[in-house]
C-alpha atoms as a PDB file:
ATOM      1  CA  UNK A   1     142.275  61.251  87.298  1.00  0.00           C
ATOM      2  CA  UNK A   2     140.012  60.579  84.558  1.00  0.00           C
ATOM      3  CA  UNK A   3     139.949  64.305  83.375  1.00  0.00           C
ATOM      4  CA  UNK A   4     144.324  63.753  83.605  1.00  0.00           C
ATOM      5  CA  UNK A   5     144.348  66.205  86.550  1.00  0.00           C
ATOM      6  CA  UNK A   6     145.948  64.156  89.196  1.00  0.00           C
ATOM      7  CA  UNK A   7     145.918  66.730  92.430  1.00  0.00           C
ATOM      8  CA  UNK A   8     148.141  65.086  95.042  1.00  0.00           C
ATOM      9  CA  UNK A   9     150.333  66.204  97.819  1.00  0.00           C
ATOM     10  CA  UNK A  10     153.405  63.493  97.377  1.00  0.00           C
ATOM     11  CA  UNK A  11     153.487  60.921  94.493  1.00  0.00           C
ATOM     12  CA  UNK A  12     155.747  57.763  94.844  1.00  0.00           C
ATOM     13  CA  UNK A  13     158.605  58.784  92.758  1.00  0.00           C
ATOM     14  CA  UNK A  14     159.305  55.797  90.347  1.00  0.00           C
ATOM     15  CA  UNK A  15     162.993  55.650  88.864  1.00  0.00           C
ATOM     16  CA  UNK A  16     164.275  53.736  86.538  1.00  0.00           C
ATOM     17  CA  UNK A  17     167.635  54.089  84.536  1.00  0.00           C
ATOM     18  CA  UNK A  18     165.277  54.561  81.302  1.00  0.00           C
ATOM     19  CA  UNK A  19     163.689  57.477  82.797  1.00  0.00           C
ATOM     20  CA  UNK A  20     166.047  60.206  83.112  1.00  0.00           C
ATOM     21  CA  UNK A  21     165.856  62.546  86.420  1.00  0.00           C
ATOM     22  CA  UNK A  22     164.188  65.372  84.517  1.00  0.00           C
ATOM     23  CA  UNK A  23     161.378  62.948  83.557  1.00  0.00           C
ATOM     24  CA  UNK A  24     161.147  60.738  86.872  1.00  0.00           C
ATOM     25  CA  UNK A  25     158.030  62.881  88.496  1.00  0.00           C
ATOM     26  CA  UNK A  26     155.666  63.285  85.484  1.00  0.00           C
ATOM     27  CA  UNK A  27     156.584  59.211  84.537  1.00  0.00           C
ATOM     28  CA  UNK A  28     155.844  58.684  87.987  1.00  0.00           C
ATOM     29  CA  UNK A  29     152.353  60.303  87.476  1.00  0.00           C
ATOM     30  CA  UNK A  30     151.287  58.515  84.909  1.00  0.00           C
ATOM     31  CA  UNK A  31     152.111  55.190  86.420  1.00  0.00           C
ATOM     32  CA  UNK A  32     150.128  56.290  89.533  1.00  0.00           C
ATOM     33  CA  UNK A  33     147.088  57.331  87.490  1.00  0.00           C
ATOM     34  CA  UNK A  34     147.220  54.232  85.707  1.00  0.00           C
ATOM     35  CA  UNK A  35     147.293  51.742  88.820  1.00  0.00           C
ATOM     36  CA  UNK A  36     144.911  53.433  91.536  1.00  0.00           C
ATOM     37  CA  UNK A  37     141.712  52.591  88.971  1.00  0.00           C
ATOM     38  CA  UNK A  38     142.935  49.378  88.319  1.00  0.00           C
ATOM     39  CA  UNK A  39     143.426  48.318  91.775  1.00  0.00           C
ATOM     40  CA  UNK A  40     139.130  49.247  91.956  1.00  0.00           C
ATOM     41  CA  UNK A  41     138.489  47.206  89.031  1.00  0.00           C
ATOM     42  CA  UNK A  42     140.130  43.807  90.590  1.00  0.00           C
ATOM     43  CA  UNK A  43     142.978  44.235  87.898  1.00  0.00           C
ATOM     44  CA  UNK A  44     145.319  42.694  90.285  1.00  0.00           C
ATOM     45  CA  UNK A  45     143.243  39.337  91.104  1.00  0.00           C
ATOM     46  CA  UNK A  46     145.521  36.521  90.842  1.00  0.00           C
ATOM     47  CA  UNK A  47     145.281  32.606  91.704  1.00  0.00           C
ATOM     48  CA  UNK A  48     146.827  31.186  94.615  1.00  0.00           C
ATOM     49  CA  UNK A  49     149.361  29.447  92.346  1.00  0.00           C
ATOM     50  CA  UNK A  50     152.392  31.035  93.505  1.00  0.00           C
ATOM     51  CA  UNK A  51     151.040  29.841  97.426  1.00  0.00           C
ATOM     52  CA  UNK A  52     151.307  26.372  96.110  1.00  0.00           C
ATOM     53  CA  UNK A  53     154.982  26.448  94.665  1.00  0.00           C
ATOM     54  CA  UNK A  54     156.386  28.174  98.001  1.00  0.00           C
ATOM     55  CA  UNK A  55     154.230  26.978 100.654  1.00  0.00           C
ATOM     56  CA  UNK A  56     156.954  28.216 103.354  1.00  0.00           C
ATOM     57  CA  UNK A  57     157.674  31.590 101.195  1.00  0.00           C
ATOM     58  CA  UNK A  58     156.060  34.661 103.647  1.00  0.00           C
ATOM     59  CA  UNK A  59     154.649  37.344 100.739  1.00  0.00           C
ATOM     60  CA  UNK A  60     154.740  40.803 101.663  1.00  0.00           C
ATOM     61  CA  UNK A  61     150.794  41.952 101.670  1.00  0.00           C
ATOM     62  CA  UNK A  62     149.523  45.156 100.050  1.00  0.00           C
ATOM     63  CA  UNK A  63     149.073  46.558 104.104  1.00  0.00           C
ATOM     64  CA  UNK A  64     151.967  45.716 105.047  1.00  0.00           C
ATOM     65  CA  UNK A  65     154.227  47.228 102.307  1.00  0.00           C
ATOM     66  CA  UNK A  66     151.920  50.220 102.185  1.00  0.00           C
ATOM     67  CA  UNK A  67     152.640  51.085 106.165  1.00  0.00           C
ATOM     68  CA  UNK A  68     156.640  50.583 105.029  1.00  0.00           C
ATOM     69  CA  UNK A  69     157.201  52.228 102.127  1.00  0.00           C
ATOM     70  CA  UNK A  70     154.490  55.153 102.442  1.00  0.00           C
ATOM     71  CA  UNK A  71     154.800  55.720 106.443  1.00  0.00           C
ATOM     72  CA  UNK A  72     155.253  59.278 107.262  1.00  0.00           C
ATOM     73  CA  UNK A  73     154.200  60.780 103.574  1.00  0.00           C
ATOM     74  CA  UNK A  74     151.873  63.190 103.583  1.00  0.00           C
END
């Protein structure tokens, strides 16, 4: 990643109406090269702050949405 040579099998395709279809697999890319370091460098740390306010909310953890959204890709 660091020499911008990203060598995957499947990438999770990112859409947005800004990003036209033509453009959706190389944006998508770049956002993935940009979070997998950062998740190694604690980038996504955060308080418990949002625990607090919704003591009875049940968040979705990183495991969890992983084994959803990624089940099955190669």
């Amino acid at each position: 990643m660091r020499a911008d040579n990203l060598q995957c099998s499947w990438v999770p395709l990112m859409e947005f109406p800004q990003v036209t279809p033509e453009q959706v697999e190389q944006f998508s890319k770049v956002v993935l090269k940009g979070f997998l370091p950062s998740s190694t460098h604690e980038s996504w740390a955060v308080s418990d702050e949002w625990n607090q306010l919704l003591p009875d909310y049940k968040f979705t953890d990183a495991e969890e949405f992983l084994t959803k959204h990624w089940a099955g890709k190669p």
